[in-house]
Protein backbone atom coordinates (compact mmCIF):
# COMPACT_ATOMS: atom_id res chain seq x y z
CA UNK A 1 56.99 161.46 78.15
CA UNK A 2 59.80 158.73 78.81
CA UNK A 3 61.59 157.03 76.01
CA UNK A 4 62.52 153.36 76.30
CA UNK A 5 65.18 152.57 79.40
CA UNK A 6 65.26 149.73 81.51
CA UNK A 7 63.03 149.47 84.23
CA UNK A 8 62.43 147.44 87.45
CA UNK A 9 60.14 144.48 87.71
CA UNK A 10 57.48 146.40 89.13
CA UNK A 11 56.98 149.32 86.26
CA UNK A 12 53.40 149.90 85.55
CA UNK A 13 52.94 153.22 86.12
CA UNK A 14 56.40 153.73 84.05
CA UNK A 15 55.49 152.44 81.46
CA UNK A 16 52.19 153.27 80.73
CA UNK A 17 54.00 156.60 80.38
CA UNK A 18 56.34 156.00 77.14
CA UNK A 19 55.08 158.09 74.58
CA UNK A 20 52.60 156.59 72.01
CA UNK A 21 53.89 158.52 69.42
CA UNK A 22 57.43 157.93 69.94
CA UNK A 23 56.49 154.36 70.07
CA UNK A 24 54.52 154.35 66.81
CA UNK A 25 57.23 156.20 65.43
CA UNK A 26 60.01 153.45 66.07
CA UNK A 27 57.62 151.44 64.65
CA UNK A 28 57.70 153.24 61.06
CA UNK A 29 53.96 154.85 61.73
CA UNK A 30 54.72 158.50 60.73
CA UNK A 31 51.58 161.33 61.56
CA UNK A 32 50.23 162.91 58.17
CA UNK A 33 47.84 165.69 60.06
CA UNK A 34 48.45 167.14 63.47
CA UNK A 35 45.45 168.63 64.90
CA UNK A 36 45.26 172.37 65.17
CA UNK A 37 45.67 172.44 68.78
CA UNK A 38 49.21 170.60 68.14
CA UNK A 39 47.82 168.05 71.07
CA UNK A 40 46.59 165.50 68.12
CA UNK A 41 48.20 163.31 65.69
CA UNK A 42 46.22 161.75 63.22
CA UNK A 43 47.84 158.75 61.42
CA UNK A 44 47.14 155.79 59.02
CA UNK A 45 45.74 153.26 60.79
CA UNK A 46 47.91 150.74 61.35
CA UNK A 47 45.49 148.20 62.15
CA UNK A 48 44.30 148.04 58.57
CA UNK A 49 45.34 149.37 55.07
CA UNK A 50 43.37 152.92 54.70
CA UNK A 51 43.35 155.93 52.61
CA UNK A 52 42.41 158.69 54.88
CA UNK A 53 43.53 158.86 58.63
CA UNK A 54 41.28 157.81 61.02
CA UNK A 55 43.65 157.22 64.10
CA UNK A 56 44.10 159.45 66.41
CA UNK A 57 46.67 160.28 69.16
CA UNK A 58 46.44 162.54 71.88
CA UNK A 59 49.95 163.32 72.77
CA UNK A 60 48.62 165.54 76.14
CA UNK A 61 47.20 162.58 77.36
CA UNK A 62 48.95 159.50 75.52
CA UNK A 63 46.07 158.33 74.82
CA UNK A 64 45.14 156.12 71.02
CA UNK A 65 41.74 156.12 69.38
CA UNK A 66 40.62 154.29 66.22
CA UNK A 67 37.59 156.02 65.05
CA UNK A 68 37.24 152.94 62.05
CA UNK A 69 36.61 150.77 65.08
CA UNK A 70 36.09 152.83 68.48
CA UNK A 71 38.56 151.34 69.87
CA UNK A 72 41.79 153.14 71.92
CA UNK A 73 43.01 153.22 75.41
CA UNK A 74 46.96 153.47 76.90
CA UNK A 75 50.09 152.55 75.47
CA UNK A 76 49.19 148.59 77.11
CA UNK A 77 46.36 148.38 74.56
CA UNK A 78 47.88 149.72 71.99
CA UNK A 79 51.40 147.11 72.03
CA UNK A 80 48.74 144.16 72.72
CA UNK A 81 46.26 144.71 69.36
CA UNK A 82 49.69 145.30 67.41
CA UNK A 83 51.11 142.08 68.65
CA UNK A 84 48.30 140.20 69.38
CA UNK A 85 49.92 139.36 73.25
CA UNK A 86 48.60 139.38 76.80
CA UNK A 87 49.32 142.59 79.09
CA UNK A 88 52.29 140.77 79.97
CA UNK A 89 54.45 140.10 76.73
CA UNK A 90 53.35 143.95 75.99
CA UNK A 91 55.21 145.32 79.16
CA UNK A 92 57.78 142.80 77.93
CA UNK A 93 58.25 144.75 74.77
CA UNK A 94 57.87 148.18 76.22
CA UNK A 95 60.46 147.30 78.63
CA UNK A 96 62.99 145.82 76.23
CA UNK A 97 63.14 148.02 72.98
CA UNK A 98 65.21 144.87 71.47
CA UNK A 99 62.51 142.52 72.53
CA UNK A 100 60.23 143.64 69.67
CA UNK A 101 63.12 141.49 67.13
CA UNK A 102 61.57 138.64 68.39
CA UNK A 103 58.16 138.25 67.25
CA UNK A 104 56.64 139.53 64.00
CA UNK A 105 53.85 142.35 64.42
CA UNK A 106 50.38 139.86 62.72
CA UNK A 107 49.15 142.93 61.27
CA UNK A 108 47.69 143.26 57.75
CA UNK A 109 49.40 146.75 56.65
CA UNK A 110 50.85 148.61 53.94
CA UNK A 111 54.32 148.35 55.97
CA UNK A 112 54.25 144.83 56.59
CA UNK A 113 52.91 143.98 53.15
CA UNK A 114 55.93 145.64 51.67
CA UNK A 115 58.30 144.42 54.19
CA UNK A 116 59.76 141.07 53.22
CA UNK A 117 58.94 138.60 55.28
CA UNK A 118 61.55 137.38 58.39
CA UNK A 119 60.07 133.97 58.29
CA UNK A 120 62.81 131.76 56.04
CA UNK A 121 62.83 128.03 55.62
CA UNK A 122 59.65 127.06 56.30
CA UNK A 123 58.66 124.11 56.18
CA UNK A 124 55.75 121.57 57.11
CA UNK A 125 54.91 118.02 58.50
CA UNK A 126 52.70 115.32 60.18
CA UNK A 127 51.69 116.70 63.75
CA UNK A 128 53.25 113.87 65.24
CA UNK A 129 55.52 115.75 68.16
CA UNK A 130 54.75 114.65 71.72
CA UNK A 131 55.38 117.76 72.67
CA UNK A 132 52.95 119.41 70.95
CA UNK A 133 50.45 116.71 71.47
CA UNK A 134 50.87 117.16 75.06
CA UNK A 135 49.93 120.74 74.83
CA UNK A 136 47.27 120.23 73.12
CA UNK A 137 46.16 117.70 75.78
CA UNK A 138 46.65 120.07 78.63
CA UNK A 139 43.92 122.30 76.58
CA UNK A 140 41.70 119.52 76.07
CA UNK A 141 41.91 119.12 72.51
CA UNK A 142 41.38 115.64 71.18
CA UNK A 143 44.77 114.55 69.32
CA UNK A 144 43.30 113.37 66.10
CA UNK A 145 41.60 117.00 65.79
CA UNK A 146 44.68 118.44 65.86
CA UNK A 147 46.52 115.92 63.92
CA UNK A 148 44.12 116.29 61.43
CA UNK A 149 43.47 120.04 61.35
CA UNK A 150 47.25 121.10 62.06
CA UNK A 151 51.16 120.50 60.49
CA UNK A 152 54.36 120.65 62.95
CA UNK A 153 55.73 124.17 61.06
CA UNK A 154 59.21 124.18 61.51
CA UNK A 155 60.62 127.75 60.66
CA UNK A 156 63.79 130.15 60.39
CA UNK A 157 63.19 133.70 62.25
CA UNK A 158 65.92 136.32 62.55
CA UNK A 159 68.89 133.45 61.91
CA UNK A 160 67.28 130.86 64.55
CA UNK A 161 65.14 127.89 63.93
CA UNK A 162 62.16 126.95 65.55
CA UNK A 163 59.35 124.66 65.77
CA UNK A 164 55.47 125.06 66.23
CA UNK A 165 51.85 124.12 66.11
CA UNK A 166 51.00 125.44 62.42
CA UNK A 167 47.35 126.01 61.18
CA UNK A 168 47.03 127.66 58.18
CA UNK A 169 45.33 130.38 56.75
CA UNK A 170 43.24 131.25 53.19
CA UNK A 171 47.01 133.32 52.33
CA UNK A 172 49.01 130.41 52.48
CA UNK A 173 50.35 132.01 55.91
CA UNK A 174 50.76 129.89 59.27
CA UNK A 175 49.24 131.03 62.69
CA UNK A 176 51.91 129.20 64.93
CA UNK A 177 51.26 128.11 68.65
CA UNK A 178 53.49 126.02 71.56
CA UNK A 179 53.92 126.51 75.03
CA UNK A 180 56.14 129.92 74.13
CA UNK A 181 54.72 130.88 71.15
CA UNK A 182 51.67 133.23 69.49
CA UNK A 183 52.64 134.50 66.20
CA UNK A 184 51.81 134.06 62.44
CA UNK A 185 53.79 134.36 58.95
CA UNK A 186 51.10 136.49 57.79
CA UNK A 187 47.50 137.49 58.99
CA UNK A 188 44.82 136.28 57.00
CA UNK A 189 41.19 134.69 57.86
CA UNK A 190 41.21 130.73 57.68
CA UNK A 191 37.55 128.84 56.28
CA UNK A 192 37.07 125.49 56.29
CA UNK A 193 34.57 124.33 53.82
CA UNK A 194 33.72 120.61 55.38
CA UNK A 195 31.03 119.93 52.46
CA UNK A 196 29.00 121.08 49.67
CA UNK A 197 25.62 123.01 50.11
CA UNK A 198 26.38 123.32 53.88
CA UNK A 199 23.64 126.58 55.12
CA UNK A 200 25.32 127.39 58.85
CA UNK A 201 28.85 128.46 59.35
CA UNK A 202 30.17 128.94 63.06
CA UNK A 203 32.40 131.30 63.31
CA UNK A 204 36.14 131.88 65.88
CA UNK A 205 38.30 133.91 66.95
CA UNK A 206 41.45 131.90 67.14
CA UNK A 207 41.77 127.93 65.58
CA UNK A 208 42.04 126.72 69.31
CA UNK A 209 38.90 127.66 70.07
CA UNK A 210 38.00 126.19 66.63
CA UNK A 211 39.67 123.30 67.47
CA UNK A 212 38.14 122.99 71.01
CA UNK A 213 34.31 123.16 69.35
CA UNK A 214 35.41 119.76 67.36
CA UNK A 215 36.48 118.26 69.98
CA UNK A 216 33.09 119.27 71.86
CA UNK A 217 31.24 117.62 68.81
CA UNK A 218 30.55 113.56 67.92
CA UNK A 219 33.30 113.08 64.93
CA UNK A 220 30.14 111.84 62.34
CA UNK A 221 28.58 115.38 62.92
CA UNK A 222 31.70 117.78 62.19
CA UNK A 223 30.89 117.94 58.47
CA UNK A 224 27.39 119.44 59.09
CA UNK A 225 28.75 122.83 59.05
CA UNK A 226 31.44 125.47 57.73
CA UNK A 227 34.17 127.10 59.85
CA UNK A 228 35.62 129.96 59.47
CA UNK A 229 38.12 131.26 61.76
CA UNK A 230 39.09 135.10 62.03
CA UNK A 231 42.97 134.29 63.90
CA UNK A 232 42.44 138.13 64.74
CA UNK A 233 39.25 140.07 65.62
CA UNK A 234 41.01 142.79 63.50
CA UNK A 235 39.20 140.65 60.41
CA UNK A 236 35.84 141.20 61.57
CA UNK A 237 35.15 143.58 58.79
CA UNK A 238 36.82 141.21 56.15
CA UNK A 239 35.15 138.17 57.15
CA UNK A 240 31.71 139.60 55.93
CA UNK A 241 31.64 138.75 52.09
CA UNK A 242 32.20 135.12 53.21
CA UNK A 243 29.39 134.74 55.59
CA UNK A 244 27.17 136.22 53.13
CA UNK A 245 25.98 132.67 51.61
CA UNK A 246 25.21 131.70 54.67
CA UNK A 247 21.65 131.04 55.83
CA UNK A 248 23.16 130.34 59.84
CA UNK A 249 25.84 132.79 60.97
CA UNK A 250 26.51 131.45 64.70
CA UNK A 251 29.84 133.63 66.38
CA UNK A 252 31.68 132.29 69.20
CA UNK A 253 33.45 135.07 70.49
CA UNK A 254 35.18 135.77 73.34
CA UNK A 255 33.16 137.22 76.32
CA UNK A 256 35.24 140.19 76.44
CA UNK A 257 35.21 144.06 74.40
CA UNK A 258 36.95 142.77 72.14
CA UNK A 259 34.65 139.58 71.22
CA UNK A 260 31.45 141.77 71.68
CA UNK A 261 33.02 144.70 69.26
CA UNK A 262 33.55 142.08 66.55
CA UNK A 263 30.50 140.64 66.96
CA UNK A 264 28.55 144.38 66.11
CA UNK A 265 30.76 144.63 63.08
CA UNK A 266 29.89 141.15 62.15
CA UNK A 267 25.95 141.56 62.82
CA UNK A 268 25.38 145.06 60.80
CA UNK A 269 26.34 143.08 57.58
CA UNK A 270 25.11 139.52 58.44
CA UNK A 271 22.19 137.54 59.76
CA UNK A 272 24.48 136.76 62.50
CA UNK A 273 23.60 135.70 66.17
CA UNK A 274 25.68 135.41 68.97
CA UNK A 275 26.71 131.95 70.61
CA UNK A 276 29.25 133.03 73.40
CA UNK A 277 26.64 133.40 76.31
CA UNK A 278 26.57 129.80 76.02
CA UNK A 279 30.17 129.92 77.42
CA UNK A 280 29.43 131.46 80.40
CA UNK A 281 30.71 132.19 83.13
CA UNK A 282 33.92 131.39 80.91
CA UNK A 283 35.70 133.69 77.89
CA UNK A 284 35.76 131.39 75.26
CA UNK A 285 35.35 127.71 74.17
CA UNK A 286 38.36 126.65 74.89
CA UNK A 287 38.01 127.54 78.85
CA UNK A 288 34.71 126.08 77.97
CA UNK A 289 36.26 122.57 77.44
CA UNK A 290 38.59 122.81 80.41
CA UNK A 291 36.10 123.63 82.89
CA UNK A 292 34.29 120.17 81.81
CA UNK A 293 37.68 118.37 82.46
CA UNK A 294 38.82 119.51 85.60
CA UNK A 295 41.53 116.77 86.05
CA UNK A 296 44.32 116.42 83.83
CA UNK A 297 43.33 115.18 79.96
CA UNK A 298 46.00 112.15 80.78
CA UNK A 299 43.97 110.91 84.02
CA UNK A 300 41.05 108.37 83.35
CA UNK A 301 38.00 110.22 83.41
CA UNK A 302 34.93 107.86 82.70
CA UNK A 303 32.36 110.93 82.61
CA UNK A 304 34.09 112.38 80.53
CA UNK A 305 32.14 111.98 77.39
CA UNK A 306 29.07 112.24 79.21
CA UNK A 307 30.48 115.95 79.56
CA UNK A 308 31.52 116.55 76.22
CA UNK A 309 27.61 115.01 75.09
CA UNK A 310 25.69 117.13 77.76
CA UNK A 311 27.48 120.14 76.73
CA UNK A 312 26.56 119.80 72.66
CA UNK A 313 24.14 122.63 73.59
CA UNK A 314 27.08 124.71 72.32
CA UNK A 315 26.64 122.98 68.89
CA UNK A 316 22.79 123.60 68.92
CA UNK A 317 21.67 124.46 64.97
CA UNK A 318 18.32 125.59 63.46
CA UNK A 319 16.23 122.36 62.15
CA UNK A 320 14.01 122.77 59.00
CA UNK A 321 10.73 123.36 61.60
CA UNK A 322 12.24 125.95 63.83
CA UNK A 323 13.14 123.74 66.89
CA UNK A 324 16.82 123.79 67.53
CA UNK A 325 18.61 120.73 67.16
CA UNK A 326 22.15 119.81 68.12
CA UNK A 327 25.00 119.07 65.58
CA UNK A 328 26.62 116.40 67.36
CA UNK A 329 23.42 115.06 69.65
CA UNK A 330 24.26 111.60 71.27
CA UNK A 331 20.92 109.25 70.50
């Protein structure tokens, strides 16, 4: 197995070589079993806080399994659920052992909880940037959403300062966002409780796609319902005891594993049913909006909430007799 080194632009194959347990290992994951055969570690999960191992790694064929969730695959899998990144930023940080300084691993575990923090100086305001209001137009998201659902979170990590799109989460913790950035302080589910004696919660994976479904809605009609909003589908199993209450359980995952894996953890537990096939042929709401916008958010577009109403199907909630009804329906 190859160690970290630098590598040419096109360095797959290379890379899907580095060793999974060298890498976990620079990470601070020690083993605490190796299998009999000496071709299996068995570690901690460090996905989650746990007791007894129940991840695996086969160091014959550098391959990860997570028998808590099923999950594994190649070293590319592995950096992405650690980091919560695309394929790209993980060859990023395999190819650039210093790279990994730069963004802070948004995973809830015993390592990072006892870790202090290398998010400094925090502090919040007003979503009032242009530029952030500008990427949130080139994602369709209607500006006084996220005005009124996000703060500008300007931040200190590893001696530089930054800026970004903060929502927050039920830990006090920001999930931050901008054309560059995908990180959080802390990972922690986010609810939002809109009024009393509300019976249907919908339910995201990320607050963009949370943010997108308001958008989709009339603005009278957003209180009719809950929100609660994993940031991670690593929460799956925690979000349970708070969908509980809930008479309606709708998920909007993505159409991917990932989105159908946390949808079965969800559903064992809950009354749950699945939304995302109304998505389709797209992965999640967000692409959702987008495809019913196909020309740039600052163009006029006259149909365009005569898109936004013929789409509400997305927002489609039990009535009292059975018949669906729509949360935001136009009259």
């Amino acid at each position: 197995m190859k160690n970290y080194t630098t590598y040419k632009p096109d360095d797959t194959d290379i890379l899907r070589q580095i060793s999974i347990a060298y890498y976990l290992d620079n990470q601070g994951f020690k083993p605490v079993k190796r299998h009999c055969t000496g071709k299996e570690l068995l570690y901690l999960s460090p996905m989650r806080n746990e007791s007894k191992p129940s991840f695996s790694v086969n160091t014959e064929k550098n391959l990860w399994y997570d028998y808590g969730t099923g999950e594994g695959g190649d070293i590319f899998s592995l950096v992405r659920k650690l980091w919560n990144v695309d394929f790209h930023k993980a060859k990023e940080i395999l190819r650039d052992k210093e790279y990994k300084e730069m963004f802070y691993r948004p995973v809830d575990t015993q390592l990072e909880r006892e870790r202090p923090s290398p998010f400094t100086d925090i502090r919040t305001s007003p979503l009032t940037s242009s530029h952030f209001l500008d990427y949130c137009a080139k994602r369709c998201i209607d500006p006084e959403v996220a005005k009124a659902e996000c703060r500008q979170v300007d931040y200190q990590l590893y001696g530089h300062m930054n800026s970004a799109i903060g929502f927050e989460n039920d830990k006090g913790g920001w999930e931050l966002r901008s054309p560059s950035t995908k990180i959080c302080t802390c990972k922690a589910i986010s609810t939002r409780r809109k009024q009393d004696g509300n019976t249907t919660v919908c339910v995201f994976e990320g607050f963009f796609d949370y943010l997108s479904f308001l958008t989709l809605m009339k603005s009278e009609a957003r209180h009719k319902c809950d929100y609660v909003i994993l940031n991670s589908v690593s929460q799956a199993g925690k979000v349970i005891p708070i969908l509980r209450p809930y008479k309606h359980v709708r998920c909007y995952f993505d159409n991917d594993a990932a989105g159908r894996n946390a949808y079965e953890i969800v559903k064992k537990d809950v009354n749950a049913i699945s939304c995302s096939e109304k998505m389709l042929p797209h992965n999640d709401v967000n692409d959702y909006l987008c495809s019913l916008r196909v020309r740039s958010p600052t163009d006029a577009d006259t149909d365009w909430e005569g898109k936004k109403c013929h789409s509400l199907r997305m927002t489609e909630e039990p009535s009292p007799d059975g018949r669906n009804e729509q949360l935001g329906k136009h009259h």
